[in-house]
PDB file of N, CA and C in Angstrom:
ATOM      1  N   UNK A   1      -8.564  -3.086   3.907  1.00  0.00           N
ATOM      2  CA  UNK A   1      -8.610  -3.687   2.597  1.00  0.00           C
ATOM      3  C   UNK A   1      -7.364  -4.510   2.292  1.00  0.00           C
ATOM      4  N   UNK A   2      -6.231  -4.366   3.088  1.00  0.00           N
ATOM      5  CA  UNK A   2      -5.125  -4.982   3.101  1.00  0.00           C
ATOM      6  C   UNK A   2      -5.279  -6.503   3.399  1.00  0.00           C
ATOM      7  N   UNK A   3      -4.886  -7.388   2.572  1.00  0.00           N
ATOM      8  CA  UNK A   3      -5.081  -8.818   3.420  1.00  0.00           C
ATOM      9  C   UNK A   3      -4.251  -9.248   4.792  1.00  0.00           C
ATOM     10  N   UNK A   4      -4.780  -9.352   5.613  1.00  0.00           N
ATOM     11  CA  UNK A   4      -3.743 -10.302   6.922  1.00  0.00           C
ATOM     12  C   UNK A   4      -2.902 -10.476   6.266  1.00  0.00           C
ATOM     13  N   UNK A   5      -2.194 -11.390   7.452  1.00  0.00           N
ATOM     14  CA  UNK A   5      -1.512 -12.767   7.338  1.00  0.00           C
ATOM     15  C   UNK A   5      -2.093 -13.713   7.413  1.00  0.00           C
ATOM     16  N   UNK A   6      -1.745 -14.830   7.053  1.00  0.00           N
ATOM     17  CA  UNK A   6      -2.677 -16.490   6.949  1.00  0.00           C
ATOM     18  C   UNK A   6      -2.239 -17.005   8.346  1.00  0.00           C
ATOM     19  N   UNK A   7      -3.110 -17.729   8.758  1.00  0.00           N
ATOM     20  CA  UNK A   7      -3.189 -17.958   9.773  1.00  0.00           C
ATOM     21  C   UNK A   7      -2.449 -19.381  10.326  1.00  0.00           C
ATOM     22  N   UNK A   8      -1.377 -19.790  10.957  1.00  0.00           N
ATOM     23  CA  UNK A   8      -0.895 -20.921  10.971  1.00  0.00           C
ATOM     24  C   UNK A   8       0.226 -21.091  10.303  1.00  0.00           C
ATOM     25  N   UNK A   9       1.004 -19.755   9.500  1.00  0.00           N
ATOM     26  CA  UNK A   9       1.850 -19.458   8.810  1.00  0.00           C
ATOM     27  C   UNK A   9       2.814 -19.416   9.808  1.00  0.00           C
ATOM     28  N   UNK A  10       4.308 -18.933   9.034  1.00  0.00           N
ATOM     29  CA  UNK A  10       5.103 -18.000   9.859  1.00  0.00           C
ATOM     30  C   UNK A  10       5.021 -16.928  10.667  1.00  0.00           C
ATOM     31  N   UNK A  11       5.254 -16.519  11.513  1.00  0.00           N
ATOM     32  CA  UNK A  11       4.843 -15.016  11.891  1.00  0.00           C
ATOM     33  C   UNK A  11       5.898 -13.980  10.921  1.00  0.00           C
ATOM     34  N   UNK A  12       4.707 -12.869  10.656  1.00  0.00           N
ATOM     35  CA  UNK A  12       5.633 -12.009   9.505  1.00  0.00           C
ATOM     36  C   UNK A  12       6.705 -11.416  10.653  1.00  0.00           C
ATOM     37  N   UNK A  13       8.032 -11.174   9.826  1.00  0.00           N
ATOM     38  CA  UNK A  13       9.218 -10.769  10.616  1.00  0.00           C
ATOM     39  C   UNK A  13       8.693  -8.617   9.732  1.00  0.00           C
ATOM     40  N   UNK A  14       8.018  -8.478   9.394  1.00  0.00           N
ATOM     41  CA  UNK A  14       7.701  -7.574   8.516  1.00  0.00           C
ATOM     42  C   UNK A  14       6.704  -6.540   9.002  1.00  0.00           C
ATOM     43  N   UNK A  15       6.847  -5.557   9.617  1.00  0.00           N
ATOM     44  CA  UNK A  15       5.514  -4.761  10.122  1.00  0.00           C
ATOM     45  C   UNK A  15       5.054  -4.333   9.095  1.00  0.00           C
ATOM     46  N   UNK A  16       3.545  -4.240   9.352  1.00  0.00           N
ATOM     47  CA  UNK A  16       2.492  -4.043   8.102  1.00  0.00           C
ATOM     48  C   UNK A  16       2.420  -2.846   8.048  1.00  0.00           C
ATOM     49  N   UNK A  17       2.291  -1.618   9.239  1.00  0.00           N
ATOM     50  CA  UNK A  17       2.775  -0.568   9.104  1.00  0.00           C
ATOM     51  C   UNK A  17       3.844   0.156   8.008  1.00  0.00           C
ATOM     52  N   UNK A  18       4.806  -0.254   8.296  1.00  0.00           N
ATOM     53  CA  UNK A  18       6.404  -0.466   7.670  1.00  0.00           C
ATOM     54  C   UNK A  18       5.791  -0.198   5.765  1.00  0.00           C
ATOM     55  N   UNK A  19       6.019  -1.549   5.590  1.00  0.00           N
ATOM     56  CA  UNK A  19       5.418  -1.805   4.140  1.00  0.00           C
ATOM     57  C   UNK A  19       4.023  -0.530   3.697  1.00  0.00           C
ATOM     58  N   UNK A  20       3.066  -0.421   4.403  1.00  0.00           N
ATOM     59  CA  UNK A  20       2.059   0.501   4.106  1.00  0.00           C
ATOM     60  C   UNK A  20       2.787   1.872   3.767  1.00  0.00           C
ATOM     61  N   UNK A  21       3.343   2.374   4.616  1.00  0.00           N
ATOM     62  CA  UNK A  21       3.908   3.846   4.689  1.00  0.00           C
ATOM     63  C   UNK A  21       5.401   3.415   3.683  1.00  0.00           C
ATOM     64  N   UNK A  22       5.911   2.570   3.104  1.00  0.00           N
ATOM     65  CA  UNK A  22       6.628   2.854   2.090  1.00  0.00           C
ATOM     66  C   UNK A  22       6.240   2.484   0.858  1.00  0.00           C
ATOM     67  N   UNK A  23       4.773   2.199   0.696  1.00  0.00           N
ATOM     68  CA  UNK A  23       4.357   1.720  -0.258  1.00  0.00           C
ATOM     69  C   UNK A  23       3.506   3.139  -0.697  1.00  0.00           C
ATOM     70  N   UNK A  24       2.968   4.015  -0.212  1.00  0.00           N
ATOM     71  CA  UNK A  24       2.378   4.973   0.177  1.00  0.00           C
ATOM     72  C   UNK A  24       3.413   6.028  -0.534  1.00  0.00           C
ATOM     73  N   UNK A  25       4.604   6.162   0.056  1.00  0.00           N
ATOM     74  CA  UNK A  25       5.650   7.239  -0.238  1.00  0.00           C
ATOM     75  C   UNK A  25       6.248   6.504  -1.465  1.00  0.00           C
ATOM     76  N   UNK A  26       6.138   5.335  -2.057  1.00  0.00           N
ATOM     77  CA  UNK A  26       6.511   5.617  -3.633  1.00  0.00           C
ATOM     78  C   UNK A  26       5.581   6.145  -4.230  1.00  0.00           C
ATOM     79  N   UNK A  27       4.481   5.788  -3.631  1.00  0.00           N
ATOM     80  CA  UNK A  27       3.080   6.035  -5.000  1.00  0.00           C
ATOM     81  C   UNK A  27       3.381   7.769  -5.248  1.00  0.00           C
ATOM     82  N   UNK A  28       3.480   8.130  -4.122  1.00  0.00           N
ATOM     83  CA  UNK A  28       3.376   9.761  -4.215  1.00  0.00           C
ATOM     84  C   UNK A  28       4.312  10.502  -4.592  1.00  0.00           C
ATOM     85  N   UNK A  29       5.730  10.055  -4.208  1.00  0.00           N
ATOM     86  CA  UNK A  29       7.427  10.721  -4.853  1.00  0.00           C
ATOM     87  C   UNK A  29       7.421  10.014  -6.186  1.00  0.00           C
ATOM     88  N   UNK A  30       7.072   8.677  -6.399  1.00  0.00           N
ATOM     89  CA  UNK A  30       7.352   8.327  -8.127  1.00  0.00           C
ATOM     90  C   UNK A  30       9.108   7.830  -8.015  1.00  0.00           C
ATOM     91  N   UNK A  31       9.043   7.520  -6.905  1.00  0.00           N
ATOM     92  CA  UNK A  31      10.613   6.895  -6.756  1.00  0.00           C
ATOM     93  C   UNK A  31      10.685   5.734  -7.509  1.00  0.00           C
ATOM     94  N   UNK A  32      12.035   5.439  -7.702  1.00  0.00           N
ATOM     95  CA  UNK A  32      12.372   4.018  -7.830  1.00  0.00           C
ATOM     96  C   UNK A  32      12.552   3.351  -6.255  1.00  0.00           C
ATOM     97  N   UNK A  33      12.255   1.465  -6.674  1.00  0.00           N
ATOM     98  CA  UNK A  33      11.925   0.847  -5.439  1.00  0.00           C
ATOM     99  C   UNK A  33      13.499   1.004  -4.854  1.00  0.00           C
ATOM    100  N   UNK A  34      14.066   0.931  -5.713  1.00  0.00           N
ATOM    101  CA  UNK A  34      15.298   0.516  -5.136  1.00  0.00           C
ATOM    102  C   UNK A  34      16.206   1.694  -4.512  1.00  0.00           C
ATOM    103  N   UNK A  35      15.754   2.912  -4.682  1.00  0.00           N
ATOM    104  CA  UNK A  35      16.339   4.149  -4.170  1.00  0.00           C
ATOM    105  C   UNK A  35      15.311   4.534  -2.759  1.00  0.00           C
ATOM    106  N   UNK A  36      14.853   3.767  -2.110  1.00  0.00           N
ATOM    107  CA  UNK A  36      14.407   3.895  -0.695  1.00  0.00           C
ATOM    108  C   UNK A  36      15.030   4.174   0.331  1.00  0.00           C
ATOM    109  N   UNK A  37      14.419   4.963   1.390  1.00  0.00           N
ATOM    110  CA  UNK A  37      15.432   5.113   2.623  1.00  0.00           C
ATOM    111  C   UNK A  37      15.403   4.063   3.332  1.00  0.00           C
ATOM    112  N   UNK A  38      16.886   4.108   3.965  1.00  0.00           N
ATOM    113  CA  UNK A  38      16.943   2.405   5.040  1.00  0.00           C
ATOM    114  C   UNK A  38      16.291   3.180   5.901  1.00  0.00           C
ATOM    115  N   UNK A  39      14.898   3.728   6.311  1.00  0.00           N
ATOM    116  CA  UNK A  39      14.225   3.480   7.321  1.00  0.00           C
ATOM    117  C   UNK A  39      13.294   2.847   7.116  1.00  0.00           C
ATOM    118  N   UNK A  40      12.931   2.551   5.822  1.00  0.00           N
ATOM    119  CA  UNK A  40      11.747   1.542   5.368  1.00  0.00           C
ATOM    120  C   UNK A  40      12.423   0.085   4.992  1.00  0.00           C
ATOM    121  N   UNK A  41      11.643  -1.603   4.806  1.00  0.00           N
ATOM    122  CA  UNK A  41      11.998  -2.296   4.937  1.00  0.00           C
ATOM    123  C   UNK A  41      12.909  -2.468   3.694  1.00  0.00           C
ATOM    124  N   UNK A  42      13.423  -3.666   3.587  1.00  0.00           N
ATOM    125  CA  UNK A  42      14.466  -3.864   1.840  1.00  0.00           C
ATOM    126  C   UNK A  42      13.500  -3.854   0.639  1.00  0.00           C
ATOM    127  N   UNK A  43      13.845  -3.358  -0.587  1.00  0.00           N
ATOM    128  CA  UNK A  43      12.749  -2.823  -1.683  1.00  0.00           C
ATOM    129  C   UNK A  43      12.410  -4.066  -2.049  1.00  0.00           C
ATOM    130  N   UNK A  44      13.119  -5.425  -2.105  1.00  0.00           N
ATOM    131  CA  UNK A  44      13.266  -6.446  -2.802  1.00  0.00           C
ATOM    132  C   UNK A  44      11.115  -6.942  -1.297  1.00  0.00           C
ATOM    133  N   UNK A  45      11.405  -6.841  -0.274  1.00  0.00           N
ATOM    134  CA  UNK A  45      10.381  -6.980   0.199  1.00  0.00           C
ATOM    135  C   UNK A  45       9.353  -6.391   0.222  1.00  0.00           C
ATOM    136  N   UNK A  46       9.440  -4.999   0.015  1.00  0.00           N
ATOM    137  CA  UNK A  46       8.254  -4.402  -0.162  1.00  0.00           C
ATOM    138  C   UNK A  46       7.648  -4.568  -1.715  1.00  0.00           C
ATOM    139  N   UNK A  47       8.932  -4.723  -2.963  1.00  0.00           N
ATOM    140  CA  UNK A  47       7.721  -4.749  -3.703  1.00  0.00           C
ATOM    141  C   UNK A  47       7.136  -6.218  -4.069  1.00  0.00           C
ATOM    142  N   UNK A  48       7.556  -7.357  -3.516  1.00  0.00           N
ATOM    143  CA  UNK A  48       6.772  -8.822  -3.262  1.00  0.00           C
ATOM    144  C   UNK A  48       5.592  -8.479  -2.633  1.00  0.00           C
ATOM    145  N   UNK A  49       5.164  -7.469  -1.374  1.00  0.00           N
ATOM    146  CA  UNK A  49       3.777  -7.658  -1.454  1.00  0.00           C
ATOM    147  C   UNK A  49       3.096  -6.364  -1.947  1.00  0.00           C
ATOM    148  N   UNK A  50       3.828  -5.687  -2.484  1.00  0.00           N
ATOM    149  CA  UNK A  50       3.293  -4.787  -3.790  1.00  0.00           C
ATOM    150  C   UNK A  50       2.555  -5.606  -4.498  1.00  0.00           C
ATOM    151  N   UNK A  51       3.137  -6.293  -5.059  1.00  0.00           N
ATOM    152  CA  UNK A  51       2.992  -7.388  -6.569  1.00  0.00           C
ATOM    153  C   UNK A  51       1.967  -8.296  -5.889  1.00  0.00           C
ATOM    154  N   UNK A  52       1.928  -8.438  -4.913  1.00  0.00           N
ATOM    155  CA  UNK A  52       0.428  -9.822  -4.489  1.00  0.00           C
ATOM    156  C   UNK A  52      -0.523  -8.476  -4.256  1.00  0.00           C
ATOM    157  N   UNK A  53      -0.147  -7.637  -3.739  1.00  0.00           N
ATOM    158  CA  UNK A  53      -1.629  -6.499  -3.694  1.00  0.00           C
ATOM    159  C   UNK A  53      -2.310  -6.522  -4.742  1.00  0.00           C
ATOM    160  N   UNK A  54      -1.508  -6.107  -5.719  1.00  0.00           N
ATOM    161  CA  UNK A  54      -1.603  -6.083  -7.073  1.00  0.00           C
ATOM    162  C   UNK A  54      -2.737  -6.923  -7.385  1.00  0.00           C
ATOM    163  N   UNK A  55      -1.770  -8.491  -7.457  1.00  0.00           N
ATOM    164  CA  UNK A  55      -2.335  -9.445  -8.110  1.00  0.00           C
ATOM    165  C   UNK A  55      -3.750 -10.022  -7.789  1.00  0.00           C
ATOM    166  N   UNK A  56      -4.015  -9.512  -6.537  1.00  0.00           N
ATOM    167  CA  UNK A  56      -5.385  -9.614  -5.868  1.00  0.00           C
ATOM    168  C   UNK A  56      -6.598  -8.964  -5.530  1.00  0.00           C
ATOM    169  N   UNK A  57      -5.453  -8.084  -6.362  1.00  0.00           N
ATOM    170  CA  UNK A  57      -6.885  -6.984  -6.778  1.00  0.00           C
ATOM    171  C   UNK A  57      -7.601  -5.549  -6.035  1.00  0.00           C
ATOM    172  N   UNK A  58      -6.177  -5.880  -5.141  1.00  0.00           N
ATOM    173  CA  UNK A  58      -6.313  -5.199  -3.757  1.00  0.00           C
ATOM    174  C   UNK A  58      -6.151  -3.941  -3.849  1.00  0.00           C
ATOM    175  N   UNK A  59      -5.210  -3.176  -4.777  1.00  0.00           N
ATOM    176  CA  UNK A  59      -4.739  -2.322  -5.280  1.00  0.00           C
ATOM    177  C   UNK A  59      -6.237  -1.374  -6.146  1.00  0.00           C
ATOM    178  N   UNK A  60      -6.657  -1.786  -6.923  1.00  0.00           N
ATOM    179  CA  UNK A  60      -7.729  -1.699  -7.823  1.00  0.00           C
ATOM    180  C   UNK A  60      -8.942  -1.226  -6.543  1.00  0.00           C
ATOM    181  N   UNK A  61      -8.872  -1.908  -5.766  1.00  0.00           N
ATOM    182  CA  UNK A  61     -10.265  -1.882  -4.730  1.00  0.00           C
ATOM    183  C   UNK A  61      -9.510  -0.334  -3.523  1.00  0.00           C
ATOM    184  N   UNK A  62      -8.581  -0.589  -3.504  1.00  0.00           N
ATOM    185  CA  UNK A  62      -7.857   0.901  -2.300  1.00  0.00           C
ATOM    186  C   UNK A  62      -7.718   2.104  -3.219  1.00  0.00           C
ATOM    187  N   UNK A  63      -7.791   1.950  -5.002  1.00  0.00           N
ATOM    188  CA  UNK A  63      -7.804   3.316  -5.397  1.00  0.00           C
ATOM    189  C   UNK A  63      -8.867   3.643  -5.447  1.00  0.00           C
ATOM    190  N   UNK A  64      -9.892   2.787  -5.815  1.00  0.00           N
ATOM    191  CA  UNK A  64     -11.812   3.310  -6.290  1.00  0.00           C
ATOM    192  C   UNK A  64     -12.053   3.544  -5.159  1.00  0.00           C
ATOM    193  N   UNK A  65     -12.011   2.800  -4.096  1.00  0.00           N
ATOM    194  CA  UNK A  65     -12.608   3.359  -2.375  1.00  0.00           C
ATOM    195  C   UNK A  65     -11.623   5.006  -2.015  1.00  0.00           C
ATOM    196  N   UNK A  66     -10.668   5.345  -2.394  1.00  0.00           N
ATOM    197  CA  UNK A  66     -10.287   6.989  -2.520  1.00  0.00           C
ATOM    198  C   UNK A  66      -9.959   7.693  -3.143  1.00  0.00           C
ATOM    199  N   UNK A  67     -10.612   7.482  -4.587  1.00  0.00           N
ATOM    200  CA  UNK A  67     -11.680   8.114  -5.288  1.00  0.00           C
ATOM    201  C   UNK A  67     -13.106   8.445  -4.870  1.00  0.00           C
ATOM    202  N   UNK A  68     -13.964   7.524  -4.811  1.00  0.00           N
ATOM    203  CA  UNK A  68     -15.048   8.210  -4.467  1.00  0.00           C
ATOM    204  C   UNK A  68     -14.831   8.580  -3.201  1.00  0.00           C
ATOM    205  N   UNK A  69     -14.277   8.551  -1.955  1.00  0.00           N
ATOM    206  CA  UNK A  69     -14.396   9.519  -1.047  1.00  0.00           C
ATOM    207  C   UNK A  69     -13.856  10.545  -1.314  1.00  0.00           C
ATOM    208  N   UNK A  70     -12.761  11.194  -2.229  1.00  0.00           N
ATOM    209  CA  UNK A  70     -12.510  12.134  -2.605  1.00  0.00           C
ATOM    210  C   UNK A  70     -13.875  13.080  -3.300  1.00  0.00           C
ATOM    211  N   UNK A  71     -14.684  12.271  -4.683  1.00  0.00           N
ATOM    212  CA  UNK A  71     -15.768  12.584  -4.550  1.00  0.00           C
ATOM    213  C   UNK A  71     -16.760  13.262  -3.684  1.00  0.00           C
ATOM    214  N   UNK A  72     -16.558  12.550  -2.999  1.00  0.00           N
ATOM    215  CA  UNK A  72     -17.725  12.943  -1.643  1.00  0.00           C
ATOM    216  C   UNK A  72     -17.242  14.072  -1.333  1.00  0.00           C
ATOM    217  N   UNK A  73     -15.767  14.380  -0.553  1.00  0.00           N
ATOM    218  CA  UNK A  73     -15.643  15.010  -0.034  1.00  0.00           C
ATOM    219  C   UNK A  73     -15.928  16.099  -0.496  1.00  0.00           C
ATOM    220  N   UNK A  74     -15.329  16.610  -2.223  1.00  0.00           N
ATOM    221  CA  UNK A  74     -15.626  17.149  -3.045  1.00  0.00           C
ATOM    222  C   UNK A  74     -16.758  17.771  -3.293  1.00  0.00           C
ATOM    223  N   UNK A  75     -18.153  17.286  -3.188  1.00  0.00           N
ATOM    224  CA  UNK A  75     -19.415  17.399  -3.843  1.00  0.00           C
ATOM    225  C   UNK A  75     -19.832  18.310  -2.444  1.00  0.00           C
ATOM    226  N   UNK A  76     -19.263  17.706  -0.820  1.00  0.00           N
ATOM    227  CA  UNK A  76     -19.513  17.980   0.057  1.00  0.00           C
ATOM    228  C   UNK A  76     -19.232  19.244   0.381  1.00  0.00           C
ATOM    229  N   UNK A  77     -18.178  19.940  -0.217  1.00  0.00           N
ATOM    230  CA  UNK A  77     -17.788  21.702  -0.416  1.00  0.00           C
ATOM    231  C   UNK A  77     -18.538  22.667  -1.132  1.00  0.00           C
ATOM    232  N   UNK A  78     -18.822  22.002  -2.306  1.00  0.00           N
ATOM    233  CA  UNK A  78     -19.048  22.658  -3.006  1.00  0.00           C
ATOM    234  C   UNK A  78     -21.132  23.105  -2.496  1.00  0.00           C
ATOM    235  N   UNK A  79     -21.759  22.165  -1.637  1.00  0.00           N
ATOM    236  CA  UNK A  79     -22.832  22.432  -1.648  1.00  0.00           C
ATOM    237  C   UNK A  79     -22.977  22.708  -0.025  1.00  0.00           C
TER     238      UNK A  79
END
Protein backbone atom coordinates (compact mmCIF):
# COMPACT_ATOMS: atom_id res chain seq x y z
CA UNK A 1 0.00 0.00 0.00
CA UNK A 2 3.12 2.06 0.29
CA UNK A 3 3.78 4.07 -2.92
CA UNK A 4 7.20 3.23 -4.89
CA UNK A 5 9.44 5.42 -6.07
CA UNK A 6 8.71 7.28 -9.45
CA UNK A 7 10.28 6.00 -11.96
CA UNK A 8 13.12 7.99 -13.81
CA UNK A 9 13.68 9.88 -10.58
CA UNK A 10 16.67 9.88 -8.37
CA UNK A 11 17.43 6.69 -6.86
CA UNK A 12 16.19 6.92 -3.15
CA UNK A 13 19.49 7.16 -1.00
CA UNK A 14 16.65 6.01 1.74
CA UNK A 15 15.69 2.28 2.43
CA UNK A 16 12.02 1.78 2.46
CA UNK A 17 12.49 -0.75 5.02
CA UNK A 18 14.33 1.86 7.25
CA UNK A 19 11.48 4.52 7.10
CA UNK A 20 8.64 1.63 7.50
CA UNK A 21 10.06 0.19 10.80
CA UNK A 22 10.59 3.78 12.20
CA UNK A 23 7.48 4.92 11.19
CA UNK A 24 5.89 1.82 12.79
CA UNK A 25 7.88 2.34 16.22
CA UNK A 26 6.55 5.95 16.60
CA UNK A 27 3.02 5.00 15.96
CA UNK A 28 3.33 2.47 18.81
CA UNK A 29 5.91 4.26 21.62
CA UNK A 30 4.03 7.78 20.91
CA UNK A 31 7.55 9.24 20.66
CA UNK A 32 8.53 12.44 19.51
CA UNK A 33 10.06 12.46 15.82
CA UNK A 34 12.86 14.04 16.92
CA UNK A 35 13.87 11.80 19.95
CA UNK A 36 14.64 8.72 17.55
CA UNK A 37 17.40 6.29 17.70
CA UNK A 38 20.39 6.95 15.23
CA UNK A 39 19.65 3.52 14.03
CA UNK A 40 16.73 4.77 12.12
CA UNK A 41 17.07 7.39 9.29
CA UNK A 42 17.15 11.52 10.30
CA UNK A 43 13.48 12.46 11.76
CA UNK A 44 13.57 15.54 9.48
CA UNK A 45 13.33 12.48 6.62
CA UNK A 46 11.19 10.23 7.91
CA UNK A 47 8.57 12.54 8.77
CA UNK A 48 8.58 14.14 4.88
CA UNK A 49 7.31 10.85 3.80
CA UNK A 50 5.14 10.52 6.82
CA UNK A 51 3.43 13.73 5.66
CA UNK A 52 3.06 12.53 1.75
CA UNK A 53 1.63 9.12 3.23
CA UNK A 54 -0.54 11.14 4.89
CA UNK A 55 -1.39 13.42 2.24
CA UNK A 56 -2.27 10.58 -0.10
CA UNK A 57 -4.29 8.97 1.72
CA UNK A 58 -2.12 6.19 2.25
CA UNK A 59 -2.21 6.30 5.86
CA UNK A 60 -6.18 6.22 6.03
CA UNK A 61 -6.13 3.06 3.57
CA UNK A 62 -3.05 0.98 5.95
CA UNK A 63 -5.25 1.68 9.12
CA UNK A 64 -8.87 0.38 7.70
CA UNK A 65 -6.99 -2.63 5.87
CA UNK A 66 -5.71 -3.53 9.89
CA UNK A 67 -8.66 -2.99 11.26
CA UNK A 68 -10.72 -5.18 9.54
CA UNK A 69 -8.19 -7.91 9.56
CA UNK A 70 -8.03 -7.49 13.12
CA UNK A 71 -11.81 -7.99 12.80
CA UNK A 72 -11.49 -11.06 11.10
CA UNK A 73 -9.10 -12.34 13.07
CA UNK A 74 -11.24 -11.55 15.98
CA UNK A 75 -14.67 -12.96 14.82
CA UNK A 76 -12.33 -15.94 13.74
CA UNK A 77 -11.72 -16.95 17.70
CA UNK A 78 -14.44 -16.37 18.92
CA UNK A 79 -16.44 -18.94 16.55
Amino acid sequence: MIPRAKAGGWPRSTDDRAVDNAILYLVRTGGPWRQLSNDFPPWQTLYRYFRRLQESGAVRKIQRELYDAARVSELRKRY
